[in-house]
N, C-alpha and C. Protein backbone atom coordinates (compact mmCIF):
# COMPACT_ATOMS: atom_id res chain seq x y z
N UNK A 1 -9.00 20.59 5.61
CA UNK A 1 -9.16 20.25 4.20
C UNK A 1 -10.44 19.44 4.04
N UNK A 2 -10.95 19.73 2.89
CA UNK A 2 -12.36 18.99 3.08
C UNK A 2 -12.22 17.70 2.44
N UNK A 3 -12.51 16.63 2.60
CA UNK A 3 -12.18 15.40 2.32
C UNK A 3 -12.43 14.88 0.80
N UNK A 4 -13.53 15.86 0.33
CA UNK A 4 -13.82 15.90 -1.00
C UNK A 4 -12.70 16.15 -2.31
N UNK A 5 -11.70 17.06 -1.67
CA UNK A 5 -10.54 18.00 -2.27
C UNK A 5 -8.99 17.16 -1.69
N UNK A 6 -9.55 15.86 -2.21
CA UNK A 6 -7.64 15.12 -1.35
C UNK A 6 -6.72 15.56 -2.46
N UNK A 7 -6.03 16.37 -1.80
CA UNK A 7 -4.93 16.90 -2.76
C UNK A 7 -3.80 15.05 -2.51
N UNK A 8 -3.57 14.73 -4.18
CA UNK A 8 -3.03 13.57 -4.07
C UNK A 8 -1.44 14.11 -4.55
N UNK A 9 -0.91 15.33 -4.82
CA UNK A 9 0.22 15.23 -5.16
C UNK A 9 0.98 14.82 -4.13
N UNK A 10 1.19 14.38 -2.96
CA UNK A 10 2.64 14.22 -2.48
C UNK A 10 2.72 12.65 -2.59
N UNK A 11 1.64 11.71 -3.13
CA UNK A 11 1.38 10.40 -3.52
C UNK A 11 1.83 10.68 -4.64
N UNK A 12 1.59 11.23 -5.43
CA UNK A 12 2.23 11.00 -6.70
C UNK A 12 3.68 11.15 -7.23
N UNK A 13 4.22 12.37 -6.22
CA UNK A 13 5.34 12.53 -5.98
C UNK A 13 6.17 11.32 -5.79
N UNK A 14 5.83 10.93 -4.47
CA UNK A 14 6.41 9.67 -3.65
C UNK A 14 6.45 8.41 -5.01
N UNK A 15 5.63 8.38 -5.93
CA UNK A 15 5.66 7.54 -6.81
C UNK A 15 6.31 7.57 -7.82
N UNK A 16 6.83 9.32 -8.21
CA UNK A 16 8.13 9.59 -9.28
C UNK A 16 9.22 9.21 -8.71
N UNK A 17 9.14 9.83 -7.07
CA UNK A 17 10.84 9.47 -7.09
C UNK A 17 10.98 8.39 -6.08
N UNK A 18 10.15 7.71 -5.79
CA UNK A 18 10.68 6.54 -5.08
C UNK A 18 10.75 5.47 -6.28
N UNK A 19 9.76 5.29 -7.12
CA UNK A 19 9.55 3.99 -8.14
C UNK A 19 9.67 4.74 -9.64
N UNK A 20 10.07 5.43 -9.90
CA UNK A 20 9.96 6.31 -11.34
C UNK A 20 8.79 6.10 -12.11
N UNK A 21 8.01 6.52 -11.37
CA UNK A 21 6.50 6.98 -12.05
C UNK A 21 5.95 5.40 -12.05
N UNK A 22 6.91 3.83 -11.59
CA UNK A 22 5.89 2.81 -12.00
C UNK A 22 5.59 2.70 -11.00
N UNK A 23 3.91 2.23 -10.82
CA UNK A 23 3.14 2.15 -10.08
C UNK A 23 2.82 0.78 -10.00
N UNK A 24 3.39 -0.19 -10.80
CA UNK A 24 3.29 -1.28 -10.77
C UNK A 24 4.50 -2.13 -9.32
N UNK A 25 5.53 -1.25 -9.37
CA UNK A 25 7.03 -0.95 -9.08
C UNK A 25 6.60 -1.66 -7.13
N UNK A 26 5.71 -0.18 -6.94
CA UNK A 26 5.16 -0.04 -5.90
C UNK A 26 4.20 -0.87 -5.12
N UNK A 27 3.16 -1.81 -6.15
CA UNK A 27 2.39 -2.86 -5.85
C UNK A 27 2.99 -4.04 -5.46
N UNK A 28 3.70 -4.51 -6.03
CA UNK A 28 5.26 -5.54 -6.18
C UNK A 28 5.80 -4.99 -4.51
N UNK A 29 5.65 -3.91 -3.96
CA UNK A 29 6.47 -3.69 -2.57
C UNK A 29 5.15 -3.68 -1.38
N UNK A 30 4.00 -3.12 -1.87
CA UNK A 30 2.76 -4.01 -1.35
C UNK A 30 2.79 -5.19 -0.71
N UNK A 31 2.99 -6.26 -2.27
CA UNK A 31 3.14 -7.94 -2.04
C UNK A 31 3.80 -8.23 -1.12
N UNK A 32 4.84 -7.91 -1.04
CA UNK A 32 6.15 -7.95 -0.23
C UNK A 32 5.94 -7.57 1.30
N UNK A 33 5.39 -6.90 1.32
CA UNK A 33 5.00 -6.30 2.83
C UNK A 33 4.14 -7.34 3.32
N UNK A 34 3.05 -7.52 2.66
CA UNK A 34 1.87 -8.42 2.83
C UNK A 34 2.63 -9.67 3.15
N UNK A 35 3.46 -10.39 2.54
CA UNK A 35 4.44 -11.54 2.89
C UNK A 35 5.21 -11.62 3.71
N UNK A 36 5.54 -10.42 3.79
CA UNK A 36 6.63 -10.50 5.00
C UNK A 36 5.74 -10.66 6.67
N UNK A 37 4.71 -10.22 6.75
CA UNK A 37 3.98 -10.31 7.66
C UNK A 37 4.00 -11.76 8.19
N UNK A 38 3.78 -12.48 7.42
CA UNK A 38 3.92 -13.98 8.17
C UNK A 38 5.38 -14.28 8.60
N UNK A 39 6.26 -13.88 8.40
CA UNK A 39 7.48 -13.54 9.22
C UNK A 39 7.58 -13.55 10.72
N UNK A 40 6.83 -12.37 10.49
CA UNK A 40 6.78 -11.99 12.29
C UNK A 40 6.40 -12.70 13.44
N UNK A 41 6.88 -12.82 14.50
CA UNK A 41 6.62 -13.67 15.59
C UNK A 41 4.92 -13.38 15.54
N UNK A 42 4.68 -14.12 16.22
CA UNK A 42 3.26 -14.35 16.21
C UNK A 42 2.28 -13.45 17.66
N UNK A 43 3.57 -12.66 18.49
CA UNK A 43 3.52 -12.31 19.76
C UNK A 43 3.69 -10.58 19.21
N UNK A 44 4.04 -10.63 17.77
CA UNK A 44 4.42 -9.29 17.80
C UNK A 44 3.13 -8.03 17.24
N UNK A 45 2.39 -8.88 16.68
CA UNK A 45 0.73 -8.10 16.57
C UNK A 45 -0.37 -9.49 16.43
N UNK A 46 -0.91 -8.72 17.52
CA UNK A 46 -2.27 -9.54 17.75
C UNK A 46 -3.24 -10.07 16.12
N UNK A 47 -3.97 -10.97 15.74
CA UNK A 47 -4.57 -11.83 14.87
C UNK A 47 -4.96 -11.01 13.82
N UNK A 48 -5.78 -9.80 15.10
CA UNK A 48 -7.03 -8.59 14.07
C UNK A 48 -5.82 -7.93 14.03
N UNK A 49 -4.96 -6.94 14.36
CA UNK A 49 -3.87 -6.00 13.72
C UNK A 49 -2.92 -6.76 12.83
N UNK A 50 -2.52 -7.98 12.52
CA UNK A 50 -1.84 -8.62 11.71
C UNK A 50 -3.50 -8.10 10.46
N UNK A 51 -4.25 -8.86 10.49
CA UNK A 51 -5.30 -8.89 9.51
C UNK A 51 -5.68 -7.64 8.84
N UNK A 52 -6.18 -6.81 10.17
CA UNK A 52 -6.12 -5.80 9.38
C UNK A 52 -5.12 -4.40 8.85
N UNK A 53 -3.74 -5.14 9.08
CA UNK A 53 -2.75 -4.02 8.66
C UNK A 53 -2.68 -4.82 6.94
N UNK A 54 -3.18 -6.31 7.04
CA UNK A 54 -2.96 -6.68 5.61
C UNK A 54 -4.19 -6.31 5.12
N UNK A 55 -5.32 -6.03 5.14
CA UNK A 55 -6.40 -5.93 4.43
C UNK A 55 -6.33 -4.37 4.07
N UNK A 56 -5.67 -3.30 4.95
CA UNK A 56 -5.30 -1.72 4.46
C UNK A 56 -4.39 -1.81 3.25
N UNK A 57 -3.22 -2.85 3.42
CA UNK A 57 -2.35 -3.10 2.24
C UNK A 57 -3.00 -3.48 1.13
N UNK A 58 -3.42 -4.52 1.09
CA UNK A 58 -4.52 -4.88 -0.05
C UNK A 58 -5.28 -4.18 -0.83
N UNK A 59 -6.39 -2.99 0.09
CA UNK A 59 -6.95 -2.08 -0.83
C UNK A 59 -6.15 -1.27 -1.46
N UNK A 60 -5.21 -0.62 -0.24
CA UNK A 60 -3.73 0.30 -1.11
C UNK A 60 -3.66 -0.10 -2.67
N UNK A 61 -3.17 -1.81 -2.61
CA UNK A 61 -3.07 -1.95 -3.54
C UNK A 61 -4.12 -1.76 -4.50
N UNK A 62 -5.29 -2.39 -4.04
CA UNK A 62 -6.12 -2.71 -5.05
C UNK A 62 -6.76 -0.55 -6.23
N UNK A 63 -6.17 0.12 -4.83
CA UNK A 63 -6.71 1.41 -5.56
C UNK A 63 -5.54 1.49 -6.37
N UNK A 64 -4.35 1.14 -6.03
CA UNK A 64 -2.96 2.05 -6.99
C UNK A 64 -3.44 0.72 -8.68
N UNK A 65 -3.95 -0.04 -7.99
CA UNK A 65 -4.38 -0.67 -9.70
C UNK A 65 -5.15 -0.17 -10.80
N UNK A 66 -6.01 0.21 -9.68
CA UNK A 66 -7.30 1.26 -10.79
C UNK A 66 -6.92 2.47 -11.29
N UNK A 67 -6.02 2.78 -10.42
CA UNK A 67 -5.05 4.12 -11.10
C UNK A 67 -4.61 3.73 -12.24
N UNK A 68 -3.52 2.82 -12.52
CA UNK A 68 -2.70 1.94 -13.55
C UNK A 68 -3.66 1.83 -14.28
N UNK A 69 -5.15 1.32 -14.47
CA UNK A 69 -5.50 0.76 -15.27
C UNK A 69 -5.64 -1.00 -15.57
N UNK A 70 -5.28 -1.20 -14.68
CA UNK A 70 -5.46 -2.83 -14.52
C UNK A 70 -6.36 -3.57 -14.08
């Protein structure tokens, strides 16, 4: 598939029937992830994979915003 052509329906899908079309729903479970991370033992991902599994979450979020409109 050429990277130009991201077919986004099974994202959008995942967003009818997991959150009923809110996309706000979904950011709110973002947060949550992002928080829960400091949870975790400190032995269970190294500094940079803690960091950067939150900084992938973050943009996630920050694109499903620009979608929304926010």
């Amino acid at each position: 598939m050429n990277p130009k052509e991201l077919d986004l329906h099974p994202l959008l899908a995942y967003f009818e029937e997991c959150h009923e079309g809110d996309l706000l729903s979904f950011v709110q479970w973002l947060d949550k992830a992002v928080y829960m991370f400091h949870y975790l033992p400190m032995d269970a991902f190294s500094e940079l994979e803690r960091q950067n599994t939150c900084h992938v979450l973050m943009e996630l979020k920050e694109a499903v915003l620009k979608i929304h409109g926010v």
